[in-house]
PDB file of N, CA and C in Angstrom:
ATOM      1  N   UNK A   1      -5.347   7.847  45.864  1.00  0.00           N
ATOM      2  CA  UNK A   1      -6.047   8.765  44.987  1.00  0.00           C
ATOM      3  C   UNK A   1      -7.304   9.254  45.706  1.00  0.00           C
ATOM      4  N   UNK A   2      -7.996  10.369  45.524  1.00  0.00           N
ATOM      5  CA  UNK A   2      -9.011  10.876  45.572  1.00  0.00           C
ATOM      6  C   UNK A   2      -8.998  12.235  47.322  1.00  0.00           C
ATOM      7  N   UNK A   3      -7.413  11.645  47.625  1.00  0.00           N
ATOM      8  CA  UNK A   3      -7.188  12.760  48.820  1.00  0.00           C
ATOM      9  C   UNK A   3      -5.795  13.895  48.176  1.00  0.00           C
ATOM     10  N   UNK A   4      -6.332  14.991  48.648  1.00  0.00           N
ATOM     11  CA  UNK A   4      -4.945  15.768  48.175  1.00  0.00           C
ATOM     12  C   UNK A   4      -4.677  16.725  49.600  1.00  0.00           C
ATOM     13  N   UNK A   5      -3.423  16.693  50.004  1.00  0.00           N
ATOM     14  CA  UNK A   5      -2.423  16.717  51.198  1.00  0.00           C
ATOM     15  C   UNK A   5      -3.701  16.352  52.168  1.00  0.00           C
ATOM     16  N   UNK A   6      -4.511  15.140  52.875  1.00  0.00           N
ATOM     17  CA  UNK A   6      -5.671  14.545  53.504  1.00  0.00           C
ATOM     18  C   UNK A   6      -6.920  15.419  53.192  1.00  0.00           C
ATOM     19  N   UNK A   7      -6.793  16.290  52.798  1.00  0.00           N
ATOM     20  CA  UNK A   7      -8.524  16.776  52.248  1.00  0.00           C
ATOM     21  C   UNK A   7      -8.990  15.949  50.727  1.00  0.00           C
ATOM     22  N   UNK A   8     -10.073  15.407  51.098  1.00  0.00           N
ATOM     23  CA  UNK A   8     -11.130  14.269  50.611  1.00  0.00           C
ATOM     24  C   UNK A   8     -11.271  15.543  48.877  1.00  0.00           C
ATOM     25  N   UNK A   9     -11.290  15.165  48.016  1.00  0.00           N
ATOM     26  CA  UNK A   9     -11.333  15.731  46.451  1.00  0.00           C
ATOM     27  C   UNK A   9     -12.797  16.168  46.230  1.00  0.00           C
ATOM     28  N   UNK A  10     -13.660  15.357  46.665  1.00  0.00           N
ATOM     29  CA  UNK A  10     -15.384  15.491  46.752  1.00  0.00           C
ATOM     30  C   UNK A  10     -15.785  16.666  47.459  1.00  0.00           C
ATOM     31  N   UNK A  11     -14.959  16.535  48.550  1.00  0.00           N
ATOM     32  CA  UNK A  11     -15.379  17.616  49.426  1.00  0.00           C
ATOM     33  C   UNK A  11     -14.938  18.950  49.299  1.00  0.00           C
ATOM     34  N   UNK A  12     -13.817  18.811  48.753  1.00  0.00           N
ATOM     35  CA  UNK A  12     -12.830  20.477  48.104  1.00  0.00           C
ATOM     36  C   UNK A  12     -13.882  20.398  47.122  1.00  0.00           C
ATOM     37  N   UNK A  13     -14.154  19.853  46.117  1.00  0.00           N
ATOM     38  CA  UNK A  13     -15.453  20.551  45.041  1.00  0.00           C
ATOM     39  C   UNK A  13     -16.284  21.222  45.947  1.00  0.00           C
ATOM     40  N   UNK A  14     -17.021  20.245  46.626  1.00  0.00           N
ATOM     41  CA  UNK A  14     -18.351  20.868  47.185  1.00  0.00           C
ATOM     42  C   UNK A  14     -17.775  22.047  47.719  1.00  0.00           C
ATOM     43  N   UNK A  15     -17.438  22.300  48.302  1.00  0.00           N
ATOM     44  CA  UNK A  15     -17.025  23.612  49.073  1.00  0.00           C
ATOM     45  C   UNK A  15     -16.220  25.015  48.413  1.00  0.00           C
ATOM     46  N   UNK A  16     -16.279  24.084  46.809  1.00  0.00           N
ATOM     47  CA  UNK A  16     -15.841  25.498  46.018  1.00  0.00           C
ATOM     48  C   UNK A  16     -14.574  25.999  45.928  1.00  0.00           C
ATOM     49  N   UNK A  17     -13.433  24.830  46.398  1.00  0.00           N
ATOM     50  CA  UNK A  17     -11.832  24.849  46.419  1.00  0.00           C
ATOM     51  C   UNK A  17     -11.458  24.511  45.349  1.00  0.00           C
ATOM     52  N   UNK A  18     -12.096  23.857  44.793  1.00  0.00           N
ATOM     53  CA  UNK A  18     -11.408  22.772  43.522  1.00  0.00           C
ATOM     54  C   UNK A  18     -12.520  22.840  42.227  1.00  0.00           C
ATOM     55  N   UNK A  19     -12.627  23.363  41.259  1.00  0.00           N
ATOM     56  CA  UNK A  19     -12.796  23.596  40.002  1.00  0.00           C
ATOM     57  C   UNK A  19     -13.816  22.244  39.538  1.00  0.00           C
ATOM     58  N   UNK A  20     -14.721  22.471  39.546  1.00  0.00           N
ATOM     59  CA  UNK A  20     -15.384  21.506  38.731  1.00  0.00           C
ATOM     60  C   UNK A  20     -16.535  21.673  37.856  1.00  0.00           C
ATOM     61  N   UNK A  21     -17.283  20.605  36.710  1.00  0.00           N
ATOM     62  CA  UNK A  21     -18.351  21.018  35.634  1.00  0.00           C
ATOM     63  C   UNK A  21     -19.280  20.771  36.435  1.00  0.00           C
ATOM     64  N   UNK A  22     -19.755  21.439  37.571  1.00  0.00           N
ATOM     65  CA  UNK A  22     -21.266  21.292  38.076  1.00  0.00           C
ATOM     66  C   UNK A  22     -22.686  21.374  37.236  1.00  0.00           C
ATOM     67  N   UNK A  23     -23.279  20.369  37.346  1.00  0.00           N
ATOM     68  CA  UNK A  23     -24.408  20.415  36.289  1.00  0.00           C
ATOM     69  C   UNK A  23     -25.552  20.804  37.430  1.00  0.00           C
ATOM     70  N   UNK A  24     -25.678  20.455  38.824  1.00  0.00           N
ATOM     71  CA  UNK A  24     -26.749  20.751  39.756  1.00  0.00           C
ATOM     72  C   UNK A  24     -26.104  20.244  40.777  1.00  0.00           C
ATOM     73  N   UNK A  25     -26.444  21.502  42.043  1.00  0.00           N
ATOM     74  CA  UNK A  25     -26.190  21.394  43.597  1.00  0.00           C
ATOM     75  C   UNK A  25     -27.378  22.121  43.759  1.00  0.00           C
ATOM     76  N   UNK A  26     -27.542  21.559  45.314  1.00  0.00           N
ATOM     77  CA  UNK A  26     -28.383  22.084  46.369  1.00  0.00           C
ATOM     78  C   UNK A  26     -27.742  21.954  47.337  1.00  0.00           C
ATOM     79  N   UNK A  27     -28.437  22.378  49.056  1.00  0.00           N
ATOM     80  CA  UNK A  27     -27.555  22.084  50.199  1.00  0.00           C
ATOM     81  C   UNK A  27     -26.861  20.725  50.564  1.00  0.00           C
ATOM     82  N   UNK A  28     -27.424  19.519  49.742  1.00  0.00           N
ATOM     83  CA  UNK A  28     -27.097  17.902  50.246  1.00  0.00           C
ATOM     84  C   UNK A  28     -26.333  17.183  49.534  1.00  0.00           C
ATOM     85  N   UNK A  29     -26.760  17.416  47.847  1.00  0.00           N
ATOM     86  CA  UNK A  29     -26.529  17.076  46.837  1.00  0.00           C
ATOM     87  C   UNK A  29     -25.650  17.610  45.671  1.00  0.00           C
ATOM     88  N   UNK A  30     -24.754  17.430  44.993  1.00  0.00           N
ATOM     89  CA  UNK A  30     -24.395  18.254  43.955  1.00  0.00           C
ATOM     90  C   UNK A  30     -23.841  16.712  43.088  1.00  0.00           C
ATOM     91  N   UNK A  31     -24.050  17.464  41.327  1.00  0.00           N
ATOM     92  CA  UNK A  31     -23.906  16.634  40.172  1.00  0.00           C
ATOM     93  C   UNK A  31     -22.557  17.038  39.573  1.00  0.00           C
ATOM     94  N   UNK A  32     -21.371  16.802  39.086  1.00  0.00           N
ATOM     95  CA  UNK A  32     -20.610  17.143  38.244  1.00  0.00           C
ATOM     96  C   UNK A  32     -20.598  16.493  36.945  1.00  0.00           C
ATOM     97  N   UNK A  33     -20.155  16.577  35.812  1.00  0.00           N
ATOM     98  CA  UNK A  33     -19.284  16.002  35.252  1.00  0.00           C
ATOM     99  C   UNK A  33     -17.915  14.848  35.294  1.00  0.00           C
ATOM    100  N   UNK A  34     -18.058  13.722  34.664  1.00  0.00           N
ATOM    101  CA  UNK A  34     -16.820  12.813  35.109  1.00  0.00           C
ATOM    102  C   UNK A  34     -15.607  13.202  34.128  1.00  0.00           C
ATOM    103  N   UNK A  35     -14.459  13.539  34.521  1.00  0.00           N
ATOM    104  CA  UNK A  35     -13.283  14.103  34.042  1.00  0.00           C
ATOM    105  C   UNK A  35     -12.980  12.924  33.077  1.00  0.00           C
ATOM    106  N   UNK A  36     -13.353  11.562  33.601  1.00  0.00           N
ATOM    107  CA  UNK A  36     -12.708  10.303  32.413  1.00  0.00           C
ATOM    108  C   UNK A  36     -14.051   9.339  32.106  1.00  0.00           C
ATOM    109  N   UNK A  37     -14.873  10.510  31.541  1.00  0.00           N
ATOM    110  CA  UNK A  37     -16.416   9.741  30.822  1.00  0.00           C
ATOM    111  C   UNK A  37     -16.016   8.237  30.686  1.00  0.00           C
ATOM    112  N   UNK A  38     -16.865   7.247  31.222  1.00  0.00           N
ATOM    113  CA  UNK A  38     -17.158   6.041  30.151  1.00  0.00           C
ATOM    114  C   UNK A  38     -18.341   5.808  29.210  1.00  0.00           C
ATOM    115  N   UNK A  39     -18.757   7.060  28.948  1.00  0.00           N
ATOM    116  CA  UNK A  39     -20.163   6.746  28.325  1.00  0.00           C
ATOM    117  C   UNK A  39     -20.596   8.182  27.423  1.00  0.00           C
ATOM    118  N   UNK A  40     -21.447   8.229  26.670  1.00  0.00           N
ATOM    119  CA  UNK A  40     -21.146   9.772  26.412  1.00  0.00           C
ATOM    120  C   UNK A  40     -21.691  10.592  27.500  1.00  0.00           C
ATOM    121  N   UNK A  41     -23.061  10.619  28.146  1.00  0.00           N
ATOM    122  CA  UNK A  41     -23.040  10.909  28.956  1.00  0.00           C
ATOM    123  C   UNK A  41     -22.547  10.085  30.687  1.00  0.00           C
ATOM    124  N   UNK A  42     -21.644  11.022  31.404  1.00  0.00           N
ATOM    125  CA  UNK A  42     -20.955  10.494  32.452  1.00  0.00           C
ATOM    126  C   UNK A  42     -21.372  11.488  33.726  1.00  0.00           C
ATOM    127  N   UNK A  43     -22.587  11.228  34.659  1.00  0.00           N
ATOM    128  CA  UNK A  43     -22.420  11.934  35.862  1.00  0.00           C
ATOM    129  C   UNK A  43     -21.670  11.456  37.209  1.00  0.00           C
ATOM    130  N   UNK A  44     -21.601  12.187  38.005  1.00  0.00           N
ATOM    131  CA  UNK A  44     -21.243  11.728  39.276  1.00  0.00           C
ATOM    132  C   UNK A  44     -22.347  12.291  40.134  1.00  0.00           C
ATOM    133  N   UNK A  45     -23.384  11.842  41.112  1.00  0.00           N
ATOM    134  CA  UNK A  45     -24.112  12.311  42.038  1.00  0.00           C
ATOM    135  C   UNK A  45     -23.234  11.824  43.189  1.00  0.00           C
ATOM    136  N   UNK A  46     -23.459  13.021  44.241  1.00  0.00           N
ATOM    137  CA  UNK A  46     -22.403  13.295  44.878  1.00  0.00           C
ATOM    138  C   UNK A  46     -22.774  13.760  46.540  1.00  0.00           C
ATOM    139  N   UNK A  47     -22.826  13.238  47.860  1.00  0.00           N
ATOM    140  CA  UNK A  47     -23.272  14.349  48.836  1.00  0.00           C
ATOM    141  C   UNK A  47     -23.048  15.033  49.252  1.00  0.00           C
ATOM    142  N   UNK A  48     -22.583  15.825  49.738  1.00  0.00           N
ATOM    143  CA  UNK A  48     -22.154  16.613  50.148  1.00  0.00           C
ATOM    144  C   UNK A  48     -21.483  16.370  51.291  1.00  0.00           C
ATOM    145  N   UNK A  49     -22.123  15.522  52.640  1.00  0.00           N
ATOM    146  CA  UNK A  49     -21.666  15.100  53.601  1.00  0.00           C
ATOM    147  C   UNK A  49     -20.587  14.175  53.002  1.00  0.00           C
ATOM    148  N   UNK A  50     -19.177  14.244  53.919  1.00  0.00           N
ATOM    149  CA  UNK A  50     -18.370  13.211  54.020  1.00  0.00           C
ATOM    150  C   UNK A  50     -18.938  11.615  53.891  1.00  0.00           C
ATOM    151  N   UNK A  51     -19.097  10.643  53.410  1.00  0.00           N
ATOM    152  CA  UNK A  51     -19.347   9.505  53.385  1.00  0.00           C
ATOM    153  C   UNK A  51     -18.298   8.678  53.020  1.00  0.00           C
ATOM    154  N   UNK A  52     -17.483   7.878  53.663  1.00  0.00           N
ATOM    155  CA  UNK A  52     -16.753   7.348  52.684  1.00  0.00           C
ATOM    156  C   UNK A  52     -16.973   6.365  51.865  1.00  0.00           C
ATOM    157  N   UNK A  53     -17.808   5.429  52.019  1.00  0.00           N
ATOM    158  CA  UNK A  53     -18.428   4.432  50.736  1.00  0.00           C
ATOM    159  C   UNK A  53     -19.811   3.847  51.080  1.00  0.00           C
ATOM    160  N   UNK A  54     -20.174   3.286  50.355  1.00  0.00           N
ATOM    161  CA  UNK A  54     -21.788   3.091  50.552  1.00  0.00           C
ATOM    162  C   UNK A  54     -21.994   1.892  51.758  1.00  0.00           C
ATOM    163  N   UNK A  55     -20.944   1.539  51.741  1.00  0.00           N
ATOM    164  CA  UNK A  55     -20.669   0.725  52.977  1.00  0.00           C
ATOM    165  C   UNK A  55     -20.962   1.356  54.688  1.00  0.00           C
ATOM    166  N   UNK A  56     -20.626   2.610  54.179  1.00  0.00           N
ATOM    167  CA  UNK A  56     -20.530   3.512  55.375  1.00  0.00           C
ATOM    168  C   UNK A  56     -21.543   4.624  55.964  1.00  0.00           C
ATOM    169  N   UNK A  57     -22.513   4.146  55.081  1.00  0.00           N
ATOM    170  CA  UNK A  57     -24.140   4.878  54.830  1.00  0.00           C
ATOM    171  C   UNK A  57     -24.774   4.637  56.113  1.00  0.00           C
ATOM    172  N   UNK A  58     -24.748   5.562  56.923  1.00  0.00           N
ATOM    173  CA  UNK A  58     -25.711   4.988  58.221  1.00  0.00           C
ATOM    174  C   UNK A  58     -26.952   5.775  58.405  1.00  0.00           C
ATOM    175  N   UNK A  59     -27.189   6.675  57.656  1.00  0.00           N
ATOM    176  CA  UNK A  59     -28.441   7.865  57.570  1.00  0.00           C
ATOM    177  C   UNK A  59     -29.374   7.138  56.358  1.00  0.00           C
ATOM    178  N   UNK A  60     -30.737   6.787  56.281  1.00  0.00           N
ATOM    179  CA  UNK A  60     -31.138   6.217  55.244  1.00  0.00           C
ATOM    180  C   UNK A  60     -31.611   7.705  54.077  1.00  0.00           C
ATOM    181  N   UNK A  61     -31.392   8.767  55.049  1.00  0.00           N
ATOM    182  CA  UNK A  61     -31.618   9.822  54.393  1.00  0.00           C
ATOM    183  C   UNK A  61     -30.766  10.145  53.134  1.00  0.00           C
ATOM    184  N   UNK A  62     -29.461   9.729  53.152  1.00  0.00           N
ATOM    185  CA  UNK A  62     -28.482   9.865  52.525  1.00  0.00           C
ATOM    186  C   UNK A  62     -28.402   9.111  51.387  1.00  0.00           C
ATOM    187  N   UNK A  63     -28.988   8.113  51.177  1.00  0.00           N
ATOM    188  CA  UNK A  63     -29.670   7.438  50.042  1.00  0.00           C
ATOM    189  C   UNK A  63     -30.639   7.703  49.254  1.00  0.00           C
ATOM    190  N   UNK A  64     -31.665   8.204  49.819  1.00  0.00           N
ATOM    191  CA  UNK A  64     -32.919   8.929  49.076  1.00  0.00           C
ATOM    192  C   UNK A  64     -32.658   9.734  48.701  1.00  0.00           C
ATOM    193  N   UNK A  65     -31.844  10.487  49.118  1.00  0.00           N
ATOM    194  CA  UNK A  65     -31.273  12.371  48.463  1.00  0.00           C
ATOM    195  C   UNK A  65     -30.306  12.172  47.341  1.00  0.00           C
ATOM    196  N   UNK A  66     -29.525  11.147  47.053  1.00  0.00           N
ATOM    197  CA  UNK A  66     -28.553  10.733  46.418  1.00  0.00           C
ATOM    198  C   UNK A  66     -29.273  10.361  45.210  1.00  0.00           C
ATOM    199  N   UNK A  67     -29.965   9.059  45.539  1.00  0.00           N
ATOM    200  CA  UNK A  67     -30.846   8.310  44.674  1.00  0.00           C
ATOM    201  C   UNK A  67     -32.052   9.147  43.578  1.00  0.00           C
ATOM    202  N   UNK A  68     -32.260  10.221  44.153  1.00  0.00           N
ATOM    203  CA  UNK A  68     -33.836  10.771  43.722  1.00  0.00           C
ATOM    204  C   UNK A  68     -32.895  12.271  42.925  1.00  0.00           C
ATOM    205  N   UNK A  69     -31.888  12.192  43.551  1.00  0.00           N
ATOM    206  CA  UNK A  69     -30.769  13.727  42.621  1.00  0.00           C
ATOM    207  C   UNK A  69     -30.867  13.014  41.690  1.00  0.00           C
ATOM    208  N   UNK A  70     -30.329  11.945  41.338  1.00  0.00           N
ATOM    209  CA  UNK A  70     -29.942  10.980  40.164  1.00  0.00           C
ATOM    210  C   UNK A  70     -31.325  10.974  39.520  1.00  0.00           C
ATOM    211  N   UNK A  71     -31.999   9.977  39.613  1.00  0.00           N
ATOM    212  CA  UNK A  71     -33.320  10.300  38.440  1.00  0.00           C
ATOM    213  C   UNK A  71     -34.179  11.787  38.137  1.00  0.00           C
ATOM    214  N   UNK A  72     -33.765  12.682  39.268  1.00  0.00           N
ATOM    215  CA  UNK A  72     -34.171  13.928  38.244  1.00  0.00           C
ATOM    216  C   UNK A  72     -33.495  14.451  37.600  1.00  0.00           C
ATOM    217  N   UNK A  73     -31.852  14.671  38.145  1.00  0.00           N
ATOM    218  CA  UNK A  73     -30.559  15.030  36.763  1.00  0.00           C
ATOM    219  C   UNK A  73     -31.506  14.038  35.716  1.00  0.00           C
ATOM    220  N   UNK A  74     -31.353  12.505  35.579  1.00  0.00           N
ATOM    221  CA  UNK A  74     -31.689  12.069  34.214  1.00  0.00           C
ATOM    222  C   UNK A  74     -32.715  12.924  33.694  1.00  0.00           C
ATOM    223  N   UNK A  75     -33.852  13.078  34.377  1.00  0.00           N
ATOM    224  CA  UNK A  75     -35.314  13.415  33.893  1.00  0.00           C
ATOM    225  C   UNK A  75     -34.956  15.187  33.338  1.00  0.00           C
ATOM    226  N   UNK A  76     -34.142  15.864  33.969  1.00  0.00           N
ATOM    227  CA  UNK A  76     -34.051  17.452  33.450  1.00  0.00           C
ATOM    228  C   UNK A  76     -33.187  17.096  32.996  1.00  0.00           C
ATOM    229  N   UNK A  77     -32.587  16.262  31.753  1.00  0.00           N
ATOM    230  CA  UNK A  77     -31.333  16.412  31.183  1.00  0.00           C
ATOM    231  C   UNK A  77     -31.693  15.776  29.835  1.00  0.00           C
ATOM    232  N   UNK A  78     -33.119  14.864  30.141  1.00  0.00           N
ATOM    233  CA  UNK A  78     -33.848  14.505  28.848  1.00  0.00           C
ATOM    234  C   UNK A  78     -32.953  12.749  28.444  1.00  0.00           C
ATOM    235  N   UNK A  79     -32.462  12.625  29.262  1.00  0.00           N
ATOM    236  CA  UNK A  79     -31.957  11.285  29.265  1.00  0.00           C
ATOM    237  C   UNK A  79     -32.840   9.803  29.889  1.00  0.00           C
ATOM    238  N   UNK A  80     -33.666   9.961  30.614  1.00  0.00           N
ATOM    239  CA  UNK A  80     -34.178   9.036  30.740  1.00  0.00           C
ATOM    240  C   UNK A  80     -35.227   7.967  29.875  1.00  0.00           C
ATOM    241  N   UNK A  81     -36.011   8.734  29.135  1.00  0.00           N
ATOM    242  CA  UNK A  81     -36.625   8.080  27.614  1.00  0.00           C
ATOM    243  C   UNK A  81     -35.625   6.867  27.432  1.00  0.00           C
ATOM    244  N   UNK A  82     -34.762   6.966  27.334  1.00  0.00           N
ATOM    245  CA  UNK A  82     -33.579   6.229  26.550  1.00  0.00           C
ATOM    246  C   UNK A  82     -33.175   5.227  26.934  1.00  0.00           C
ATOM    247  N   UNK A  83     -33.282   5.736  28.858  1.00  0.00           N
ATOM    248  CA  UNK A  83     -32.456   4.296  29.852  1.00  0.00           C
ATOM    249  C   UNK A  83     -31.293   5.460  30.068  1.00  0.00           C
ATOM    250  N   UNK A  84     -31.075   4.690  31.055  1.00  0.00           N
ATOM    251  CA  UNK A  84     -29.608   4.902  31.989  1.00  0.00           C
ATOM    252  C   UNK A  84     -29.244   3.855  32.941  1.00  0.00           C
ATOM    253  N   UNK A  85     -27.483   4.073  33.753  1.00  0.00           N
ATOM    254  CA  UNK A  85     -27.613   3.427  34.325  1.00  0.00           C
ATOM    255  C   UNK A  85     -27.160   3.984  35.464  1.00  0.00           C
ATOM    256  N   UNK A  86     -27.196   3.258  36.782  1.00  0.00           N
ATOM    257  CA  UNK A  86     -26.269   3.982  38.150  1.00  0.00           C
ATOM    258  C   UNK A  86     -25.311   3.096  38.553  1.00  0.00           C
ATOM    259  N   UNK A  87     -24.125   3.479  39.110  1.00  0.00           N
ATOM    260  CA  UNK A  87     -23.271   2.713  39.478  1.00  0.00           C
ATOM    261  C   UNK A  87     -22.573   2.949  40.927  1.00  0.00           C
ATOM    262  N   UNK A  88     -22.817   2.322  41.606  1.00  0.00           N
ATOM    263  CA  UNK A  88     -22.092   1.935  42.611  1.00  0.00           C
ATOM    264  C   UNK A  88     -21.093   1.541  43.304  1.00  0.00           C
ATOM    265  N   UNK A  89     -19.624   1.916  43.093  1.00  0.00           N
ATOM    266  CA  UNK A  89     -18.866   1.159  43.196  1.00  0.00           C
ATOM    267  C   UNK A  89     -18.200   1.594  44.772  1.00  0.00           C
ATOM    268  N   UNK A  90     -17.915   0.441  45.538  1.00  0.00           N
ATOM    269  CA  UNK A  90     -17.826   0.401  47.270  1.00  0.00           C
ATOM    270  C   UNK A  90     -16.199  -0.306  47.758  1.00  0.00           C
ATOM    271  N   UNK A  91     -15.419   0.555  47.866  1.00  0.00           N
ATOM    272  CA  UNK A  91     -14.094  -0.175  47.599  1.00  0.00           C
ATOM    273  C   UNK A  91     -13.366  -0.375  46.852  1.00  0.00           C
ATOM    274  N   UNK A  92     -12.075  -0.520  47.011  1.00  0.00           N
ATOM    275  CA  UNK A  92     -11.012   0.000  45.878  1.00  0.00           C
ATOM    276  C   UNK A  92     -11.100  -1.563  45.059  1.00  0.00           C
ATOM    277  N   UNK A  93     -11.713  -2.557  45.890  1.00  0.00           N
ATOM    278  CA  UNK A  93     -11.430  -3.707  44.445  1.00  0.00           C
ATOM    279  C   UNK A  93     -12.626  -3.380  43.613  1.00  0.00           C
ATOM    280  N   UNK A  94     -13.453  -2.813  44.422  1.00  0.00           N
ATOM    281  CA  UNK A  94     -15.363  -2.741  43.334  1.00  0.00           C
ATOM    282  C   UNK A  94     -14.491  -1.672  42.188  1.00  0.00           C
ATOM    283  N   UNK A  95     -13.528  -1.187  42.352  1.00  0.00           N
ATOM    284  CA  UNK A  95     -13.509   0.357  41.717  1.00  0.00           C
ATOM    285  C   UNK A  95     -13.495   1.590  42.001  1.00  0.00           C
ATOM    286  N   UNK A  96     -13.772   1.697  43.307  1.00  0.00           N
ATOM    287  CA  UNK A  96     -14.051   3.099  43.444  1.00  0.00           C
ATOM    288  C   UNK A  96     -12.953   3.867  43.985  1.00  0.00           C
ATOM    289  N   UNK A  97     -12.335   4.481  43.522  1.00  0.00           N
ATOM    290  CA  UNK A  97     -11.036   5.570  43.273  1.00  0.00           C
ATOM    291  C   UNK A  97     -10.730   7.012  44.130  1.00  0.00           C
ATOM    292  N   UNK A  98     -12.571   6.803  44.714  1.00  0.00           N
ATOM    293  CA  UNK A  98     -12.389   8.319  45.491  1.00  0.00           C
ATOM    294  C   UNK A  98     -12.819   8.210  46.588  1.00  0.00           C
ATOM    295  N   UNK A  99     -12.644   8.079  47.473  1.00  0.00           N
ATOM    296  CA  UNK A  99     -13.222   7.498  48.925  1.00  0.00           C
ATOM    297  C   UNK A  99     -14.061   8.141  49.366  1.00  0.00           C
ATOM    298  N   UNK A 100     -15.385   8.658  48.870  1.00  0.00           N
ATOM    299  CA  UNK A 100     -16.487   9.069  48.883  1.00  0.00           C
ATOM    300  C   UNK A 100     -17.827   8.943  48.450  1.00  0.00           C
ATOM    301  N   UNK A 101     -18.828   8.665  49.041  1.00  0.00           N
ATOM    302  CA  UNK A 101     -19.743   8.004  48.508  1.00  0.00           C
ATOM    303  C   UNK A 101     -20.153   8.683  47.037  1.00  0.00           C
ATOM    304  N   UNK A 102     -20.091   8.020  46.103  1.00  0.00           N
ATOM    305  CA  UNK A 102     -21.007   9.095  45.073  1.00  0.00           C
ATOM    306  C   UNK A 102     -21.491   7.987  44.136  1.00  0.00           C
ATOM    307  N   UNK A 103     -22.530   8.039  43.080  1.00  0.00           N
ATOM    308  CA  UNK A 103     -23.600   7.494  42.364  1.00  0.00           C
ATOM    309  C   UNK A 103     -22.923   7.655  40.916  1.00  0.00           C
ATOM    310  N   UNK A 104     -22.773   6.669  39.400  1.00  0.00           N
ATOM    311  CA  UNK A 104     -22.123   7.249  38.709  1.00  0.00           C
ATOM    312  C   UNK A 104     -23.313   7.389  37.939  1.00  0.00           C
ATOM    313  N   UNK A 105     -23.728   7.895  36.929  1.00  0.00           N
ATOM    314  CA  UNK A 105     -25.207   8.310  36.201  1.00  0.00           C
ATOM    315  C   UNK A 105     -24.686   7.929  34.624  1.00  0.00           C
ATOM    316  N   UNK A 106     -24.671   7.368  33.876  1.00  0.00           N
ATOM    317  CA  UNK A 106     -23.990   6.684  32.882  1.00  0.00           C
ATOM    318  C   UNK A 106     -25.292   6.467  31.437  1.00  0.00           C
ATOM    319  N   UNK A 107     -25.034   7.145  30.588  1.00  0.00           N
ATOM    320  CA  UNK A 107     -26.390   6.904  29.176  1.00  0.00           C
ATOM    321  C   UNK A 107     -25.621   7.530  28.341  1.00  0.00           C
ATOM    322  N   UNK A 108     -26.657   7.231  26.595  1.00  0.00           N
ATOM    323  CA  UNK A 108     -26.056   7.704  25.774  1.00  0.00           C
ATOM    324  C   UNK A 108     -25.437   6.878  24.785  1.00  0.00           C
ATOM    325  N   UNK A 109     -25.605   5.456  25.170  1.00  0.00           N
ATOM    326  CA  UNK A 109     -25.501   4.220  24.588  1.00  0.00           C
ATOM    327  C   UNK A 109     -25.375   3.055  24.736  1.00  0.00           C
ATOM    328  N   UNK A 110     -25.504   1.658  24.523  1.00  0.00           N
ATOM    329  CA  UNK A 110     -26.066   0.808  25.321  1.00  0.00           C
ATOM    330  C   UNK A 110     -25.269   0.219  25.651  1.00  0.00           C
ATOM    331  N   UNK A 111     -25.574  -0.922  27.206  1.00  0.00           N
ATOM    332  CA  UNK A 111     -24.406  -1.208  28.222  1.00  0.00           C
ATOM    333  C   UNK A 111     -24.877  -2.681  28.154  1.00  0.00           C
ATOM    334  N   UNK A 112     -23.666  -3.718  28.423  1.00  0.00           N
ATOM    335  CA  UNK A 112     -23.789  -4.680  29.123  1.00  0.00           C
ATOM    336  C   UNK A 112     -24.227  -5.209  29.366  1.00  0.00           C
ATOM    337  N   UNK A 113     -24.588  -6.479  29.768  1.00  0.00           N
ATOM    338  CA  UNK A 113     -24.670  -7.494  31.151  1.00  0.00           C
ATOM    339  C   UNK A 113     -24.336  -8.488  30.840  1.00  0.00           C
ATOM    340  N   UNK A 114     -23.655  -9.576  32.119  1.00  0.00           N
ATOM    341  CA  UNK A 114     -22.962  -8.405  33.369  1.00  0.00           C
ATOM    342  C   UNK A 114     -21.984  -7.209  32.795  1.00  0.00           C
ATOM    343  N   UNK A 115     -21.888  -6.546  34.072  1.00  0.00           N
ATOM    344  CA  UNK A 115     -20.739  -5.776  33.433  1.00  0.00           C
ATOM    345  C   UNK A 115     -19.887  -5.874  34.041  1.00  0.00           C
ATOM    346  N   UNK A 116     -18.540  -5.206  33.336  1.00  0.00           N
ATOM    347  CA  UNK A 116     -17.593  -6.006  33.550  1.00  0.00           C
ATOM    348  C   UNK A 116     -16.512  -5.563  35.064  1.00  0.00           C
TER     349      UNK A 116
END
């Protein structure tokens, strides 16, 4: 999952091949919508560069741009007052479904701990 005929799914968004609810891009960064919400609100922060998991992060730049998209989506979206959360998931046993680094942005009602 997350490749269609070897082009990466993250990267056909970014580049405007593949249809998606963009809430905010810039040149590094872009936010969508998650197609299978777990929360009412469900983002994906996303880089733009190929990454394949956070495992694979070798630019520390690529973290700060990721990280700091994420708390201002919350902050211009009026979600942070409330709490949120970010999620990380690094590998197909952590969860992660799309072999690309991305951040999940998750509020809107209250979570866990641990989770599961």
């Amino acid at each position: 999952m997350g490749f269609l005929d070897g082009k990466c799914l993250f990267c056909e968004i970014s580049a405007g091949r593949i249809p998606a609810d963009i809430v905010y891009g810039d040149d590094d960064v872009f936010v969508i919508r998650d197609i299978a919400p777990q929360a009412p609100v469900h983002l994906l922060v996303i880089p733009r560069e190929h990454v394949e998991s956070a495992a694979h992060v070798r630019k520390p730049e690529v973290w700060s741009k990721v990280m700091d998209c994420a708390v201002q989506t919350a902050c211009r979206m009026g979600i942070d007052p409330g709490g949120y959360r970010l999620v990380v998931n690094c590998g197909a046993q952590a969860g992660q479904t799309i072999p690309h680094l991305h951040i999940h942005l998750l509020a809107g009602r209250s979570f866990r701990w641990p989770p599961g």
